[in-house]
PDB file of N, CA and C in Angstrom:
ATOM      1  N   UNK A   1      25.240   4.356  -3.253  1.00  0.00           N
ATOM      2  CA  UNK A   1      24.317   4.136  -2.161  1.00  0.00           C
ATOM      3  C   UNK A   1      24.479   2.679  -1.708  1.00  0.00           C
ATOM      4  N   UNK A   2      24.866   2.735  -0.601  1.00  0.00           N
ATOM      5  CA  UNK A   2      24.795   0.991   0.088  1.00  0.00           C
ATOM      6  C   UNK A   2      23.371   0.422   0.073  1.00  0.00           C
ATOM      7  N   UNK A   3      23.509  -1.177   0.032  1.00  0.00           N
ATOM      8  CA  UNK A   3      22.150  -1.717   0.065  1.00  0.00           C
ATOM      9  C   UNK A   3      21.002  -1.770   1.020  1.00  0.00           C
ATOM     10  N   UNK A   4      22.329  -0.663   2.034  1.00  0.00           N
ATOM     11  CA  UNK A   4      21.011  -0.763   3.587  1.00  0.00           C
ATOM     12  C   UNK A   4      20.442   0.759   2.966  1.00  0.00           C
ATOM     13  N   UNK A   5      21.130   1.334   2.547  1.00  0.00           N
ATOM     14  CA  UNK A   5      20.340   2.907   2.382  1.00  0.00           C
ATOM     15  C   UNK A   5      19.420   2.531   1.442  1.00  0.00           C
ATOM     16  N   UNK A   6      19.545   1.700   0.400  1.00  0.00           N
ATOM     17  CA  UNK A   6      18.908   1.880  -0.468  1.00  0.00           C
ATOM     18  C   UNK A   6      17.126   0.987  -0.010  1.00  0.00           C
ATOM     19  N   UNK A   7      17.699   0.152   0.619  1.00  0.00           N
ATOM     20  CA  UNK A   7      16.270  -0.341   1.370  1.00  0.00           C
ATOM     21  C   UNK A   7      15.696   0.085   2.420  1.00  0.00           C
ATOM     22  N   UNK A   8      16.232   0.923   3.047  1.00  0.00           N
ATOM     23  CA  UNK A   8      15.759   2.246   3.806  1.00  0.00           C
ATOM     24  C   UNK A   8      14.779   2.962   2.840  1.00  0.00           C
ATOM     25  N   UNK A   9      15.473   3.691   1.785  1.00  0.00           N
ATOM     26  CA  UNK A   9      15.035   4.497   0.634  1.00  0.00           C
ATOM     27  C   UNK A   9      13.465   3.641   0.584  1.00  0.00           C
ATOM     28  N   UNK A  10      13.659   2.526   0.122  1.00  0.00           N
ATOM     29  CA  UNK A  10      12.455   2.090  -0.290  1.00  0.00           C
ATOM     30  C   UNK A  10      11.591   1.956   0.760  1.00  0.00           C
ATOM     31  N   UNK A  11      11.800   1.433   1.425  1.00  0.00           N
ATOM     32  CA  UNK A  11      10.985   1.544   2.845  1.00  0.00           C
ATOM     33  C   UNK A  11      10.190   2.776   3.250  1.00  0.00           C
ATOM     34  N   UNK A  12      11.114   3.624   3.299  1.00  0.00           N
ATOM     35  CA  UNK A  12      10.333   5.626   3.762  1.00  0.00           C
ATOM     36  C   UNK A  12       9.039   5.683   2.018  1.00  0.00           C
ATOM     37  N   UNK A  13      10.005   5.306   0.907  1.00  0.00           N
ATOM     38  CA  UNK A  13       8.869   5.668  -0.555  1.00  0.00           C
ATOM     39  C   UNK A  13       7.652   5.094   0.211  1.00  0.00           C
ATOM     40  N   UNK A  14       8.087   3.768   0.134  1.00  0.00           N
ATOM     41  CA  UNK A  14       6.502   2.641   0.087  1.00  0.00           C
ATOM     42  C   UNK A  14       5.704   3.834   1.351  1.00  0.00           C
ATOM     43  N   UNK A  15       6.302   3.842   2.843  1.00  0.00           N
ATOM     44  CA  UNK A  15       5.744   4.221   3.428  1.00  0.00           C
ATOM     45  C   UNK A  15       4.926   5.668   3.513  1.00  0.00           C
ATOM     46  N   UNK A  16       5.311   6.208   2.602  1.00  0.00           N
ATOM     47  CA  UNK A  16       4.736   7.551   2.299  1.00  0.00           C
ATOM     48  C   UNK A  16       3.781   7.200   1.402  1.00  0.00           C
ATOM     49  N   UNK A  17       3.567   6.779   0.660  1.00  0.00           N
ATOM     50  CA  UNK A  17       2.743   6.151  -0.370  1.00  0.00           C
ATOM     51  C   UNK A  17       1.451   5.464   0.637  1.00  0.00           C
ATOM     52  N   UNK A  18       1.690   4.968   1.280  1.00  0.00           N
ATOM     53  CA  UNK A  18       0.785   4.608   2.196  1.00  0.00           C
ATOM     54  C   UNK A  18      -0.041   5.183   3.226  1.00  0.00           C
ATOM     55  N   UNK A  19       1.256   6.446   3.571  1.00  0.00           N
ATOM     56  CA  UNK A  19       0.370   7.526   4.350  1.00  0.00           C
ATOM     57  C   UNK A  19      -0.620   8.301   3.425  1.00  0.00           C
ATOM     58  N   UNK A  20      -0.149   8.131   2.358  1.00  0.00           N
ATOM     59  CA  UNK A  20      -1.469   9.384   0.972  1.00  0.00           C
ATOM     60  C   UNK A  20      -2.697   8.151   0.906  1.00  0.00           C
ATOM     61  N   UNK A  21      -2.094   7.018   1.062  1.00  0.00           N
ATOM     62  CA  UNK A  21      -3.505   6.066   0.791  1.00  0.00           C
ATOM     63  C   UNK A  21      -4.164   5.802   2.032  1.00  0.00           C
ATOM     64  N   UNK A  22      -3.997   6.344   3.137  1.00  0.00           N
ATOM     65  CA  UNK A  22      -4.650   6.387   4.347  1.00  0.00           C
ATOM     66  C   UNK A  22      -5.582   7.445   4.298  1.00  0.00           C
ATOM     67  N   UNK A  23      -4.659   8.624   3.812  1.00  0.00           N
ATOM     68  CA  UNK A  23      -5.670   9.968   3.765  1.00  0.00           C
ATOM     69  C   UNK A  23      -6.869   9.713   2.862  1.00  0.00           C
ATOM     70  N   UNK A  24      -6.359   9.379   1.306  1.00  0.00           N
ATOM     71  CA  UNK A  24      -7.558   9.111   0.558  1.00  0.00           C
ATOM     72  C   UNK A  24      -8.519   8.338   1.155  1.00  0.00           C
ATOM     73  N   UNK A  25      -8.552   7.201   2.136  1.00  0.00           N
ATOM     74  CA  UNK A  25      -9.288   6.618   2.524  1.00  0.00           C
ATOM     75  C   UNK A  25      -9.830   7.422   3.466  1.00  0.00           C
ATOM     76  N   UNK A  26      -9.634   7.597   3.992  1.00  0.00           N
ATOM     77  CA  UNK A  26     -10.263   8.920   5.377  1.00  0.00           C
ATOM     78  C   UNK A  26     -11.026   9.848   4.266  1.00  0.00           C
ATOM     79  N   UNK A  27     -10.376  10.641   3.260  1.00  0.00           N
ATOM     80  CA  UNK A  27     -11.525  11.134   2.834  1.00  0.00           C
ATOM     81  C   UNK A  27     -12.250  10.603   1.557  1.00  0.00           C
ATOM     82  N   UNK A  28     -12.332   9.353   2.045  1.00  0.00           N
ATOM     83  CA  UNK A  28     -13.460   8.701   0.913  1.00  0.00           C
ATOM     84  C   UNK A  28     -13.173   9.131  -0.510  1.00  0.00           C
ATOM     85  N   UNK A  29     -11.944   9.154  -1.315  1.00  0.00           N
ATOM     86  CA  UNK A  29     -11.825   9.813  -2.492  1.00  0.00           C
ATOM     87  C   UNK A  29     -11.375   8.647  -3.451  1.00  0.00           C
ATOM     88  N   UNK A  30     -12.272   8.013  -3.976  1.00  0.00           N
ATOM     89  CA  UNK A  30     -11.853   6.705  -4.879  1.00  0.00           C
ATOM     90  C   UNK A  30     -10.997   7.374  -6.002  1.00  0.00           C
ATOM     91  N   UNK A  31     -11.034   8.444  -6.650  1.00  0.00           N
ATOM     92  CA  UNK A  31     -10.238   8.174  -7.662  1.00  0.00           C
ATOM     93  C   UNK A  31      -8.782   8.626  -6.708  1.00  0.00           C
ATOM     94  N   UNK A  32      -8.451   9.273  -6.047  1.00  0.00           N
ATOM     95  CA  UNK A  32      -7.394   9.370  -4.944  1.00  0.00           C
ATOM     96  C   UNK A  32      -7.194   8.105  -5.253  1.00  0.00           C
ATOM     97  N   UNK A  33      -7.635   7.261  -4.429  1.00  0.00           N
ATOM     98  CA  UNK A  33      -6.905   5.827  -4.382  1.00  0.00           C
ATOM     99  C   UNK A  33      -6.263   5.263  -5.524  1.00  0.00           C
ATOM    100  N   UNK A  34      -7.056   5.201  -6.357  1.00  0.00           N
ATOM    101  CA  UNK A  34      -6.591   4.433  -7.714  1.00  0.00           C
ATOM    102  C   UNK A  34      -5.604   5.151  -8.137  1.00  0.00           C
ATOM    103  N   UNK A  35      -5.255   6.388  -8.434  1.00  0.00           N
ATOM    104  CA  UNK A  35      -4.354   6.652  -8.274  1.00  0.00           C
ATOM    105  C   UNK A  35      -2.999   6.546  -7.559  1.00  0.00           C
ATOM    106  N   UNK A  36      -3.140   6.464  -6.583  1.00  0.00           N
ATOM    107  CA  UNK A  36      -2.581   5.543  -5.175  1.00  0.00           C
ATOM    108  C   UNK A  36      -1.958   4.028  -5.311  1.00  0.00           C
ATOM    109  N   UNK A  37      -3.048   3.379  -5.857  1.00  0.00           N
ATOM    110  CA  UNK A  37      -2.353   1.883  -6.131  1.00  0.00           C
ATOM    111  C   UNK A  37      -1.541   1.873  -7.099  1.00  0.00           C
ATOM    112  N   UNK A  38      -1.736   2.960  -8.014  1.00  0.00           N
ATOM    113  CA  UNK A  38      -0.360   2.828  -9.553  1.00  0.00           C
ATOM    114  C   UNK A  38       1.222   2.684  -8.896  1.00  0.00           C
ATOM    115  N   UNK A  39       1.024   4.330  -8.236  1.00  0.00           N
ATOM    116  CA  UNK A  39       1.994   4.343  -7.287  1.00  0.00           C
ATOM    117  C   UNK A  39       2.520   3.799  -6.371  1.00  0.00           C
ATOM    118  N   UNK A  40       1.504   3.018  -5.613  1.00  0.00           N
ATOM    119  CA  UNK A  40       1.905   1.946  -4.646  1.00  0.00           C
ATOM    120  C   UNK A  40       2.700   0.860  -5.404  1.00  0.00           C
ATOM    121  N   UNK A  41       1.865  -0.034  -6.745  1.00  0.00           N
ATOM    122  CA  UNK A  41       2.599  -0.847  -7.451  1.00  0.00           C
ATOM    123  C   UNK A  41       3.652  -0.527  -7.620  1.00  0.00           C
ATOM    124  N   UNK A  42       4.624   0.774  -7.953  1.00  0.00           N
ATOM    125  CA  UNK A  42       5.762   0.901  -8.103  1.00  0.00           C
ATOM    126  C   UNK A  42       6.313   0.866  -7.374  1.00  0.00           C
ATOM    127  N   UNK A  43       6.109   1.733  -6.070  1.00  0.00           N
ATOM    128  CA  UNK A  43       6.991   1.669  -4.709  1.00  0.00           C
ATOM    129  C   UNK A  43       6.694   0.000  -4.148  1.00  0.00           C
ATOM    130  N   UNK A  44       6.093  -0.387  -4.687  1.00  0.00           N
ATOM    131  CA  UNK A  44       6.483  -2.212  -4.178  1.00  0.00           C
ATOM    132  C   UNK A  44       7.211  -2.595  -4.800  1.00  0.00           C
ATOM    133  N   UNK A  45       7.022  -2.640  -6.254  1.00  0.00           N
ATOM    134  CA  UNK A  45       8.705  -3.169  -7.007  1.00  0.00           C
ATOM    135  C   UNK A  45       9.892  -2.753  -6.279  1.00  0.00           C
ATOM    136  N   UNK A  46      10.065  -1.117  -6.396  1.00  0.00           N
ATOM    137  CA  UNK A  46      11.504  -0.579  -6.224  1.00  0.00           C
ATOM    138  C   UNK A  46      11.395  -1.146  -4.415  1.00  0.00           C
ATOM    139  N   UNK A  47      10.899  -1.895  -3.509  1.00  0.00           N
ATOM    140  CA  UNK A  47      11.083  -2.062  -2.175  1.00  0.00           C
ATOM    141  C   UNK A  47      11.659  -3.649  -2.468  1.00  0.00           C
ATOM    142  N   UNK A  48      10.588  -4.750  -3.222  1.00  0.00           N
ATOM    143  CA  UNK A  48      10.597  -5.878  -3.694  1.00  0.00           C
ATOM    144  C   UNK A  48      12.310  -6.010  -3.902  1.00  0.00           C
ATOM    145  N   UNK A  49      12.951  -5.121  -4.689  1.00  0.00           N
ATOM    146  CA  UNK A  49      13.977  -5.623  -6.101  1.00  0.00           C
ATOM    147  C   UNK A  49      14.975  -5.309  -4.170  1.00  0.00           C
ATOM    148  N   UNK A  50      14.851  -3.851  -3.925  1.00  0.00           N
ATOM    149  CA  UNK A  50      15.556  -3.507  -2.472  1.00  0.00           C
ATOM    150  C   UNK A  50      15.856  -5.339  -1.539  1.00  0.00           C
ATOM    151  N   UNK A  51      14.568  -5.488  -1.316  1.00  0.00           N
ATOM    152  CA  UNK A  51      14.811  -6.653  -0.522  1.00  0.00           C
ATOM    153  C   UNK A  51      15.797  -7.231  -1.199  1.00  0.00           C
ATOM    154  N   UNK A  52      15.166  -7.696  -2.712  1.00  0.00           N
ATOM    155  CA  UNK A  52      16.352  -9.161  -3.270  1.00  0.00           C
ATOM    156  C   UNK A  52      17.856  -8.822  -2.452  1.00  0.00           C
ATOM    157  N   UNK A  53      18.126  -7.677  -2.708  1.00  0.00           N
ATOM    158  CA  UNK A  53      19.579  -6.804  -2.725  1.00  0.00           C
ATOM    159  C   UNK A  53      20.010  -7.310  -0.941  1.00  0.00           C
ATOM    160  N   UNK A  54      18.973  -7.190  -0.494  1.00  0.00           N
ATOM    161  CA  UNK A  54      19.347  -7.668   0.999  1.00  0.00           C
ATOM    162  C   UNK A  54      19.477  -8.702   1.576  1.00  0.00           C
ATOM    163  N   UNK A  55      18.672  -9.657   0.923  1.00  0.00           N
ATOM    164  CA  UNK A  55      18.571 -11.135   1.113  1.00  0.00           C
ATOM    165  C   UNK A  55      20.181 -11.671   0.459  1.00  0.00           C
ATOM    166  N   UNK A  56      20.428 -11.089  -0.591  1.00  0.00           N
ATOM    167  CA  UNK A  56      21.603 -11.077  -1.233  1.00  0.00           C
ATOM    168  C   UNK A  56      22.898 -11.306  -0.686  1.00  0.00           C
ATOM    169  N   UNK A  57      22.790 -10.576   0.019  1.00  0.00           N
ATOM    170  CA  UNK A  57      23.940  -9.823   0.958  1.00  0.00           C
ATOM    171  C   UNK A  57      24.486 -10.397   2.295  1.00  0.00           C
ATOM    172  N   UNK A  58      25.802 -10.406   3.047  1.00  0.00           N
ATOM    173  CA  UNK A  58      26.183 -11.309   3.712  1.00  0.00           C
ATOM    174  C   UNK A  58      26.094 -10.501   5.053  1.00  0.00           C
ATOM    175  N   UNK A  59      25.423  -9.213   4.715  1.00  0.00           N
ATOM    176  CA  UNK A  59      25.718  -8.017   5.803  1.00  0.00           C
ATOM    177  C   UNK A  59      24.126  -7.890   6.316  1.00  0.00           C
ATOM    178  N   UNK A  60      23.653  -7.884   7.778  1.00  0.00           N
ATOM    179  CA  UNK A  60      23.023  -8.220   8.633  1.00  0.00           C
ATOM    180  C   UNK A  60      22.027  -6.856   8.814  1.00  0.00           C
ATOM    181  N   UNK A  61      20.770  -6.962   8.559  1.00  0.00           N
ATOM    182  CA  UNK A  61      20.124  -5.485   9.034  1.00  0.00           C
ATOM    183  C   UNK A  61      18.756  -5.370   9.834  1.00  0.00           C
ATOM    184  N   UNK A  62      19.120  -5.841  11.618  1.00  0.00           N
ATOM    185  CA  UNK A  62      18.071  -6.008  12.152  1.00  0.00           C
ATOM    186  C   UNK A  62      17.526  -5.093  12.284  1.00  0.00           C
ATOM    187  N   UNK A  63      18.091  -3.545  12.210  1.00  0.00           N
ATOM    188  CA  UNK A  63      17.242  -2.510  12.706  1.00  0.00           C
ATOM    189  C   UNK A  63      16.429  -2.267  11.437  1.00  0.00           C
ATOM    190  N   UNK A  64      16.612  -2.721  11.079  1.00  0.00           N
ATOM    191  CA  UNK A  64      14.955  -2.109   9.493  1.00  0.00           C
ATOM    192  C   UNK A  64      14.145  -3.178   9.803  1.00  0.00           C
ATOM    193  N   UNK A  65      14.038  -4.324  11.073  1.00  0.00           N
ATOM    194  CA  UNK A  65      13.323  -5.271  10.869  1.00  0.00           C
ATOM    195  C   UNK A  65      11.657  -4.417  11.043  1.00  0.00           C
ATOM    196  N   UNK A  66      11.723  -4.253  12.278  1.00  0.00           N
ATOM    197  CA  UNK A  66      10.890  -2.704  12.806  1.00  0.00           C
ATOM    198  C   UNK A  66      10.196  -1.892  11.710  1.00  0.00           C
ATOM    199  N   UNK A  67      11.132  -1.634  10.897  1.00  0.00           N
ATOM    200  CA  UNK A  67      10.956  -0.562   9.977  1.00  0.00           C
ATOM    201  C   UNK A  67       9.668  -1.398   9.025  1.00  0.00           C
ATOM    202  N   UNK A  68      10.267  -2.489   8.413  1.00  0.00           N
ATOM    203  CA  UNK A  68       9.099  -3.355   7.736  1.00  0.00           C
ATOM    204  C   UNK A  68       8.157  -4.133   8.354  1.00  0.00           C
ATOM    205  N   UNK A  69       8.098  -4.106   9.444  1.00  0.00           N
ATOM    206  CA  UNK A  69       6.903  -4.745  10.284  1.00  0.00           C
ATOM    207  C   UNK A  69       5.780  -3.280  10.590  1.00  0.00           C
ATOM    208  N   UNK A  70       6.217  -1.647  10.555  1.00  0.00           N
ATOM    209  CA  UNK A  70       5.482  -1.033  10.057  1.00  0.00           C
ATOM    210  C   UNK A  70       5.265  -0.740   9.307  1.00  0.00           C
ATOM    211  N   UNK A  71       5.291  -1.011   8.122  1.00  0.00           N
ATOM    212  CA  UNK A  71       4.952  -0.864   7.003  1.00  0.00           C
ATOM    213  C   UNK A  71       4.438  -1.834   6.397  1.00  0.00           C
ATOM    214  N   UNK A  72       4.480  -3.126   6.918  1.00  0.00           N
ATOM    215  CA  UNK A  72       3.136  -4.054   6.857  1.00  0.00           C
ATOM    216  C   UNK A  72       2.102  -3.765   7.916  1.00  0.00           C
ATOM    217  N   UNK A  73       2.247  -3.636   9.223  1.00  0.00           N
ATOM    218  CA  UNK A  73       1.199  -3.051  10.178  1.00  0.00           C
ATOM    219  C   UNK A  73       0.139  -1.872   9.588  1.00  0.00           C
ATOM    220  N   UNK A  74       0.741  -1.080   8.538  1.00  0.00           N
ATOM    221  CA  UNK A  74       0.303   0.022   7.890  1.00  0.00           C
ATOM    222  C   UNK A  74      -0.324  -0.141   6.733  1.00  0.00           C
ATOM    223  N   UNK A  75      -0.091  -1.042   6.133  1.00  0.00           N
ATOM    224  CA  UNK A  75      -0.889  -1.840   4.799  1.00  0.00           C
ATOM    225  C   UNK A  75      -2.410  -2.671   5.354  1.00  0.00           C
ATOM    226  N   UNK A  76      -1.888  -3.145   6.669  1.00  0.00           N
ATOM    227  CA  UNK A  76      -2.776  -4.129   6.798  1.00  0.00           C
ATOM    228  C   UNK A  76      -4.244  -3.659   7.375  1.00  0.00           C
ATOM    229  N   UNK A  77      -3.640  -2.030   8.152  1.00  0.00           N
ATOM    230  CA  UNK A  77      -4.809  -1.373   8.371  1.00  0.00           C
ATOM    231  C   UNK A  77      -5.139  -0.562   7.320  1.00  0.00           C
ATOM    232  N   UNK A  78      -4.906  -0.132   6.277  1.00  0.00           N
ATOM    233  CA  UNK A  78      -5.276   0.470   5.074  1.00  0.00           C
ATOM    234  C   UNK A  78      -6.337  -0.163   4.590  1.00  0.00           C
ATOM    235  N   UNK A  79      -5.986  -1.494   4.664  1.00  0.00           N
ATOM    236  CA  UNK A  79      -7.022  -2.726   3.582  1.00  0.00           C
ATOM    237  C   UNK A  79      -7.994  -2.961   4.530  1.00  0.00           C
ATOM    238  N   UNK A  80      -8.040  -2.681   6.193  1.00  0.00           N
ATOM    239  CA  UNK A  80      -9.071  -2.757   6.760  1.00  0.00           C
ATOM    240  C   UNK A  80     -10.005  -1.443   6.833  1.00  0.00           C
ATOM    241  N   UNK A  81      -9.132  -0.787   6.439  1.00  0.00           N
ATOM    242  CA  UNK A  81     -10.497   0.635   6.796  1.00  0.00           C
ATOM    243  C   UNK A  81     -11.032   1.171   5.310  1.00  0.00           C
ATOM    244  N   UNK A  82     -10.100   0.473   4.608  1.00  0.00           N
ATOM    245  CA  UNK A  82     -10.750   0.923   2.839  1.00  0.00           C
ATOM    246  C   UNK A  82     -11.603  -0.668   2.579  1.00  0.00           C
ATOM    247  N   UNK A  83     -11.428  -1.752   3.584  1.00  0.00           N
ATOM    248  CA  UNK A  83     -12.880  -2.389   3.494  1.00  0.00           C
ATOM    249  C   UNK A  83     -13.953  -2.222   4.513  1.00  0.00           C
ATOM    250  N   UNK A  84     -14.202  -1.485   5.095  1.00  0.00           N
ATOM    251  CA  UNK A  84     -14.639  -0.514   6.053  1.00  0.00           C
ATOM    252  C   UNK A  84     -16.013   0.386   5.070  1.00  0.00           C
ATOM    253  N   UNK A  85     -14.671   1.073   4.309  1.00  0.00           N
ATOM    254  CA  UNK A  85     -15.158   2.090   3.712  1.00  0.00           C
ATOM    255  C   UNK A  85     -16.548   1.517   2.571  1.00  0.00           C
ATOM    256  N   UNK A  86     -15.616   0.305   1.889  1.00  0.00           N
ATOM    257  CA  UNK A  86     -16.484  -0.506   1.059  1.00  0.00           C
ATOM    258  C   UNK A  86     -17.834  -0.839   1.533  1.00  0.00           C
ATOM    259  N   UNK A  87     -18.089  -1.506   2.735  1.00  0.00           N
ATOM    260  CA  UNK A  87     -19.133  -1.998   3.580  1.00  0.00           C
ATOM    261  C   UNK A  87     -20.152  -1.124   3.525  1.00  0.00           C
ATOM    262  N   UNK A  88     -19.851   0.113   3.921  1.00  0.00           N
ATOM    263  CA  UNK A  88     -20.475   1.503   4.279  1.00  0.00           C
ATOM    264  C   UNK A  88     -20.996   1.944   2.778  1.00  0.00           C
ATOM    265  N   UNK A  89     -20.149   2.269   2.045  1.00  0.00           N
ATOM    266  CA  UNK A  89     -20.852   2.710   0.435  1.00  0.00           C
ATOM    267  C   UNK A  89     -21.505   1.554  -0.226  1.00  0.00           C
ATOM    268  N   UNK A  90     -21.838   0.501   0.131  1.00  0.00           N
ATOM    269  CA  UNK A  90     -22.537  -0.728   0.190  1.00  0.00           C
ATOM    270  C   UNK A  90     -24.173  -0.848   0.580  1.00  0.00           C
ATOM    271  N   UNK A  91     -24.079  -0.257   1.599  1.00  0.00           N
ATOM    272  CA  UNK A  91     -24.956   0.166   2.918  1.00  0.00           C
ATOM    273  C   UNK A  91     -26.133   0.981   2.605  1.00  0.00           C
ATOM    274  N   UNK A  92     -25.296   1.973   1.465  1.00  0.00           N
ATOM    275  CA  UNK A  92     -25.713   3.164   1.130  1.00  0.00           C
ATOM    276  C   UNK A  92     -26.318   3.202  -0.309  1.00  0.00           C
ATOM    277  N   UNK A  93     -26.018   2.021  -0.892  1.00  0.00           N
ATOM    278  CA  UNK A  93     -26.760   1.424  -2.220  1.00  0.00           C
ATOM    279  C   UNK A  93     -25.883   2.156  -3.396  1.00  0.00           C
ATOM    280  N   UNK A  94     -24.628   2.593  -2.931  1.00  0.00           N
ATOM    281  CA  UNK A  94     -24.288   4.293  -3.793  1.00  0.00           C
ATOM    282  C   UNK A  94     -23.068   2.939  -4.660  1.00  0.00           C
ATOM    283  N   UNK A  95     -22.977   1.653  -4.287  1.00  0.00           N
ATOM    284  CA  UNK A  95     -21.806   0.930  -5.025  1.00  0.00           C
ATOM    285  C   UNK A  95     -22.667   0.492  -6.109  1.00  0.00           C
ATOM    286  N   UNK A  96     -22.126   0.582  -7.448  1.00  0.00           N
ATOM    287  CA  UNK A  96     -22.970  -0.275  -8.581  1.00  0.00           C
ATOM    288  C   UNK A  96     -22.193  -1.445  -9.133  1.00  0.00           C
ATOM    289  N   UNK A  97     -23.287  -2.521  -9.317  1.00  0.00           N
ATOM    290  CA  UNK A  97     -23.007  -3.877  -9.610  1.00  0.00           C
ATOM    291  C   UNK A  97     -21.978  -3.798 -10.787  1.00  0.00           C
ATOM    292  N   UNK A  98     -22.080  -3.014 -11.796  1.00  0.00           N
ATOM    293  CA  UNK A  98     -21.447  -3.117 -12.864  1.00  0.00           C
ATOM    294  C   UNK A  98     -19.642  -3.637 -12.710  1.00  0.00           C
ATOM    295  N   UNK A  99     -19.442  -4.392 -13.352  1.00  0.00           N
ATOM    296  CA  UNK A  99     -17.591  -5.313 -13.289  1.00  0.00           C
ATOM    297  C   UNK A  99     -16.581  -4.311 -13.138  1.00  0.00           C
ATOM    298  N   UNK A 100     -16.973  -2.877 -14.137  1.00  0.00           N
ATOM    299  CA  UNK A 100     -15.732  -2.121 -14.746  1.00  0.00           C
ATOM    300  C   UNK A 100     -15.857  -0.604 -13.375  1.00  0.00           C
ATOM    301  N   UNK A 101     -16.612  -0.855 -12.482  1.00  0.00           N
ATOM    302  CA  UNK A 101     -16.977   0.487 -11.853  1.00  0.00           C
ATOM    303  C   UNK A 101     -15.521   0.728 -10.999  1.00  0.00           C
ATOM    304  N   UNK A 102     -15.173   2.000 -10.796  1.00  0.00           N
ATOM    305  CA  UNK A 102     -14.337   2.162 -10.262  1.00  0.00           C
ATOM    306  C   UNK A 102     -14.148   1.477  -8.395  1.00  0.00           C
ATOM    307  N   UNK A 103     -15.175   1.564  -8.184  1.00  0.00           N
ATOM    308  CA  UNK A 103     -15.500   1.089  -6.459  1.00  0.00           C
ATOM    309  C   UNK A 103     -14.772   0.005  -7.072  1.00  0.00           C
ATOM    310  N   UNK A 104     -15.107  -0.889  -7.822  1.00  0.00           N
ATOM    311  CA  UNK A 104     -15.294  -2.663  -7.469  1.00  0.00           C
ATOM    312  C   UNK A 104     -14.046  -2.842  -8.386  1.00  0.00           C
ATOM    313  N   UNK A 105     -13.434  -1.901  -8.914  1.00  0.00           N
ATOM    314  CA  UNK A 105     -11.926  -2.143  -9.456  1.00  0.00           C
ATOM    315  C   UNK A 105     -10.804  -1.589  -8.229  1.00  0.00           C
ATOM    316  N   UNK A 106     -11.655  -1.063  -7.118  1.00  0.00           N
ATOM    317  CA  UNK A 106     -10.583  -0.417  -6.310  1.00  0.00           C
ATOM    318  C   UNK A 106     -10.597  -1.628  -5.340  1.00  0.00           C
ATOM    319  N   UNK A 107     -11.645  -2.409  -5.081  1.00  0.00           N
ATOM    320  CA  UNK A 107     -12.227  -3.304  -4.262  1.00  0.00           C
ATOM    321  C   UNK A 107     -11.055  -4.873  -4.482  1.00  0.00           C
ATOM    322  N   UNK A 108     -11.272  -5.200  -5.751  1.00  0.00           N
ATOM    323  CA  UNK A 108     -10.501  -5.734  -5.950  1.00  0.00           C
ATOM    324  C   UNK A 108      -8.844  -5.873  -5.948  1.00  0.00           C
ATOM    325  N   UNK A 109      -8.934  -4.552  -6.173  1.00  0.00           N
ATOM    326  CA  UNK A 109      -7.070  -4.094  -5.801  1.00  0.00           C
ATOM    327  C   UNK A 109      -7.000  -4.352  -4.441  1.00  0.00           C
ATOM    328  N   UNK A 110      -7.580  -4.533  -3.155  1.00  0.00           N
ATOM    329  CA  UNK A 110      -7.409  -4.588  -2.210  1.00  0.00           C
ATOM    330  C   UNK A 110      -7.462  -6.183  -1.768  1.00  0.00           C
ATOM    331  N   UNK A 111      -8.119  -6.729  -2.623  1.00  0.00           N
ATOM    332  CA  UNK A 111      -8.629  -8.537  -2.282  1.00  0.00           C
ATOM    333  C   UNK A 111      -7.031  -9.411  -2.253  1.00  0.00           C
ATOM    334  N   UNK A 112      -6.150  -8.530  -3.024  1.00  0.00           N
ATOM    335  CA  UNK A 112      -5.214  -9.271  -3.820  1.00  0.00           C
ATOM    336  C   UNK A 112      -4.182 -10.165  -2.333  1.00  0.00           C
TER     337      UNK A 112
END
């Protein structure tokens, strides 16, 4: 696999990974998510290590520039509508103070 396919590859993972963490957010399903970020953490490595491979390389790949400017465009509204979501179950008194609660461990995965 060449290093453009292979950061393609990673690019479509991450981005699918992101479309399931859109849905979970749409339907309000916290453990969905957390689940979601395991997976996300991985499809960021295997995209992460992709980049090194490209930065690496003496061979030029403007057309994926696009490709990763949606897929940050797509992160960046994720973290706005799953703090959205936060605000609202906030609102609703239904978030509990406690450190270890799943809300405020999902909350934090998003601060990062």
């Amino acid at each position: 696999m060449s290093i453009k396919e292979n950061f393609n590859r990673a690019l479509q993972l991450h981005s699918q990974v992101l479309h399931a963490e859109t849905q979970a957010i749409s339907a309000k399903d916290l453990s969905t998510i957390q689940d979601i970020l395991i997976k996300k953490d991985e499809s960021l490595e295997f995209l992460i290590s992709a980049k090194n491979l490209v930065e690496e390389s003496t061979e030029p790949f403007p057309e994926l520039e696009s490709l990763v400017k949606n897929v940050l465009e797509h992160q960046a509204k994720n973290t706005e509508n799953f703090r959205k979501l936060h605000v609202q179950g906030s609102d609703k008194k239904s978030v509990i103070d406690a450190p270890n609660t799943l809300t405020n461990r999902i909350t934090k995965a998003y601060r990062r």
